[in-house]
C-alpha atoms as a PDB file:
ATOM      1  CA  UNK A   1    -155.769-135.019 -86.006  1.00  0.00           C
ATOM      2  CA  UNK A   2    -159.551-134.832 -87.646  1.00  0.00           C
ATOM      3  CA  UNK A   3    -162.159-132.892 -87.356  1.00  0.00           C
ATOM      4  CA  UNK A   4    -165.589-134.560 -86.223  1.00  0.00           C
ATOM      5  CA  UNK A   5    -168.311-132.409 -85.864  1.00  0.00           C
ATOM      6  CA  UNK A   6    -172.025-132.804 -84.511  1.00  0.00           C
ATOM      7  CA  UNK A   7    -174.817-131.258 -84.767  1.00  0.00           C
ATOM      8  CA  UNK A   8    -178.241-130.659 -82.805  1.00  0.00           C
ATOM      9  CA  UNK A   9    -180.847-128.491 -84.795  1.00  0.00           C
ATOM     10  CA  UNK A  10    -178.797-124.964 -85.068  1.00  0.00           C
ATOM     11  CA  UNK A  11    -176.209-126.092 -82.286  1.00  0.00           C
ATOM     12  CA  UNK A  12    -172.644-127.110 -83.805  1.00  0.00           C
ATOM     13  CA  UNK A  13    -169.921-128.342 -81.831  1.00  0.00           C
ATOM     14  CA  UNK A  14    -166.381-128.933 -83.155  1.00  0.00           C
ATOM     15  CA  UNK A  15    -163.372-131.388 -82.115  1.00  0.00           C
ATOM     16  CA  UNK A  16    -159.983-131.876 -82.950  1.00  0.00           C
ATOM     17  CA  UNK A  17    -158.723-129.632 -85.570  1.00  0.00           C
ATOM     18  CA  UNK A  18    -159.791-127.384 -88.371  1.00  0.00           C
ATOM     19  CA  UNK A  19    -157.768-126.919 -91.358  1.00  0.00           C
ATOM     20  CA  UNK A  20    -157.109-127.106 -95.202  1.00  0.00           C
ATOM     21  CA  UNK A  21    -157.957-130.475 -95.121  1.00  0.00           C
ATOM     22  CA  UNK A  22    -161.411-130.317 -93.827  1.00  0.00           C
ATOM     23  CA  UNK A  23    -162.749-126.981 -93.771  1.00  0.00           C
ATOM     24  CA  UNK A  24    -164.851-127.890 -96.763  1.00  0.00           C
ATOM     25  CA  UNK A  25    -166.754-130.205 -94.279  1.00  0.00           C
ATOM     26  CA  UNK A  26    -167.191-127.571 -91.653  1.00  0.00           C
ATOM     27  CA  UNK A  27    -168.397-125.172 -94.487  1.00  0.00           C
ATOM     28  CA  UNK A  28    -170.758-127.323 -95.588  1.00  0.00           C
ATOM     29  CA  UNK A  29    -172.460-128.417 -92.095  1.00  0.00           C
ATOM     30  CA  UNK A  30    -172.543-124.495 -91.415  1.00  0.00           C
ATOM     31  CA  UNK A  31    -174.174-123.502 -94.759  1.00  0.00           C
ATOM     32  CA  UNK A  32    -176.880-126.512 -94.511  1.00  0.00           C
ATOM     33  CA  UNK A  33    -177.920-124.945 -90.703  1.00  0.00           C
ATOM     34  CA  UNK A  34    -177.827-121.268 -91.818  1.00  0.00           C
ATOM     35  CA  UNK A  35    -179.884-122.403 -94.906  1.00  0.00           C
ATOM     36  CA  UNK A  36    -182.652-123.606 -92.779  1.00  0.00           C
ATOM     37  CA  UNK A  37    -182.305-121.545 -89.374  1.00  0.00           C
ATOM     38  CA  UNK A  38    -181.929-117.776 -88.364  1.00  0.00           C
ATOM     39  CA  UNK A  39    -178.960-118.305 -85.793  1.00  0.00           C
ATOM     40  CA  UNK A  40    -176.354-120.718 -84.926  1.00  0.00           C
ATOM     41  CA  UNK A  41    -174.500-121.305 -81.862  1.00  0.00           C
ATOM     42  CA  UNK A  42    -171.290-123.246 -82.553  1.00  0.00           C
ATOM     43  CA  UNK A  43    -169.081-124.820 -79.620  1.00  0.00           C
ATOM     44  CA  UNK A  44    -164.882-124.277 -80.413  1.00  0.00           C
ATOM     45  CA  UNK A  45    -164.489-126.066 -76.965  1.00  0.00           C
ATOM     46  CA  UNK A  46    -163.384-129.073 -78.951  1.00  0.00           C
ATOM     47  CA  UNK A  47    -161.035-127.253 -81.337  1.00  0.00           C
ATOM     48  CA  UNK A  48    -157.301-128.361 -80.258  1.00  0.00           C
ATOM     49  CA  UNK A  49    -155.896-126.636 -83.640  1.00  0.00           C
ATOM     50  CA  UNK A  50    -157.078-124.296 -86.385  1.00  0.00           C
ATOM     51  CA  UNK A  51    -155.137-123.702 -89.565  1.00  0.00           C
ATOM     52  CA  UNK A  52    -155.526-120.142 -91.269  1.00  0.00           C
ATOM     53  CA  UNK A  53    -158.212-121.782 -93.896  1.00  0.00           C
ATOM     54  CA  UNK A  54    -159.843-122.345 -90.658  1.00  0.00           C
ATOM     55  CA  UNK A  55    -159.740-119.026 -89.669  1.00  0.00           C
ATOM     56  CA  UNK A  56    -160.653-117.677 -92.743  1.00  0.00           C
ATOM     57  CA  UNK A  57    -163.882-120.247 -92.817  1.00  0.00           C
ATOM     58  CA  UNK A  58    -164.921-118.666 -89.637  1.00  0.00           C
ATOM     59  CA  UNK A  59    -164.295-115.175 -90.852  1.00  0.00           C
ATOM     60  CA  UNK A  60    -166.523-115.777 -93.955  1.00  0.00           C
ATOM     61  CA  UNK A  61    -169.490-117.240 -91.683  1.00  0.00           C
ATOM     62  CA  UNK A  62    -169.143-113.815 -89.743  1.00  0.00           C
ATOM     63  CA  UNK A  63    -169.247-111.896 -92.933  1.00  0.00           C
ATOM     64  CA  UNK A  64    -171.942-113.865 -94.547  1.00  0.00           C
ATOM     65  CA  UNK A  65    -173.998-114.333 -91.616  1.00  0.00           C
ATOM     66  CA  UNK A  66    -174.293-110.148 -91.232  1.00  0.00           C
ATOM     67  CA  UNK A  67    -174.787-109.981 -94.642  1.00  0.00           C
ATOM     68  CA  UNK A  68    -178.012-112.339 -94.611  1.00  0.00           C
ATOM     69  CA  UNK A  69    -179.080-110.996 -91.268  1.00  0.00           C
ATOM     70  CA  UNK A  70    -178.656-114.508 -89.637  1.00  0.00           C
ATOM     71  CA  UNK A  71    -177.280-114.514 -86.381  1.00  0.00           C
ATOM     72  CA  UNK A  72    -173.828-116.961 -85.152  1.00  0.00           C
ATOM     73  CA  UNK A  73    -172.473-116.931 -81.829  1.00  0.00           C
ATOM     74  CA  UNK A  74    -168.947-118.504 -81.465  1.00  0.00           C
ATOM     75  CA  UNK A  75    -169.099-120.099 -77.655  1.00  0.00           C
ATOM     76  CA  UNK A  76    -165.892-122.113 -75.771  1.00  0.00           C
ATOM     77  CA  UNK A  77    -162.438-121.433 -75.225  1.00  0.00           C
ATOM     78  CA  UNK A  78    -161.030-122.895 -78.097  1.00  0.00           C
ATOM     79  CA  UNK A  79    -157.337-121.847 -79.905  1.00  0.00           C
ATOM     80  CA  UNK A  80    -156.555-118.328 -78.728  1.00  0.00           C
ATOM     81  CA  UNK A  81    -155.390-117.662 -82.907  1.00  0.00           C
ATOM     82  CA  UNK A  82    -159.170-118.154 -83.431  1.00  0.00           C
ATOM     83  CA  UNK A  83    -159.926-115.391 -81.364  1.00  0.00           C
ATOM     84  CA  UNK A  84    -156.906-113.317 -81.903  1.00  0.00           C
ATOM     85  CA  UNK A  85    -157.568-113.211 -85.628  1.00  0.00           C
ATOM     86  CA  UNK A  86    -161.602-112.708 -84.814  1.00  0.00           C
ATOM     87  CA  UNK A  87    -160.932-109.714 -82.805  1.00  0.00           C
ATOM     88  CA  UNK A  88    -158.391-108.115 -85.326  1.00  0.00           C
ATOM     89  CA  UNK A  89    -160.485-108.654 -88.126  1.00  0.00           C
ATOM     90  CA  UNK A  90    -164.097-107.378 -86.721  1.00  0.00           C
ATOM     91  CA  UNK A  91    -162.348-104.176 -85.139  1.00  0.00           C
ATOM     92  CA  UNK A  92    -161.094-102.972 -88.531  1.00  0.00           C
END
């Protein structure tokens, strides 16, 4: 399964899966956005599978984004381990 991943101005929307494979690809899109905007809105609709480099990608644009005051909103009902892991991790 890939990953394909497309993006309008600060809007990012994900298909197919996420994982050790790819995440460098999804890093980089993300950091190239953040670089030039203040918020990002990105789409897990898509996402049909998410590896735990995956997770851990999305955990780092949560930490990072706080860090640099930049604001990310995670939107869609994508792999329940996404948000499983999300809401473990930002309630510690």
């Amino acid at each position: 399964m890939n990953l394909r991943i497309t993006s309008y101005g600060n809007f990012l929307k994900i298909k197919g899966a996420l994982n050790k494979r790819n995440v460098h690809l999804f890093k980089h899109e993300l950091q190239s956005i953040l670089d030039r905007e203040n918020s990002i809105v990105v789409n897990v609709e898509g996402l049909e599978h998410i590896d735990r480099h995956g997770i851990k990608a999305v955990l780092e644009l949560h930490k990072e984004s706080v860090k640099n005051r930049k604001n990310v909103s995670i939107i869609g009902s994508g792999p329940t381990t996404l948000y499983n892991k999300f809401k473990s991790e930002t309630a510690a």
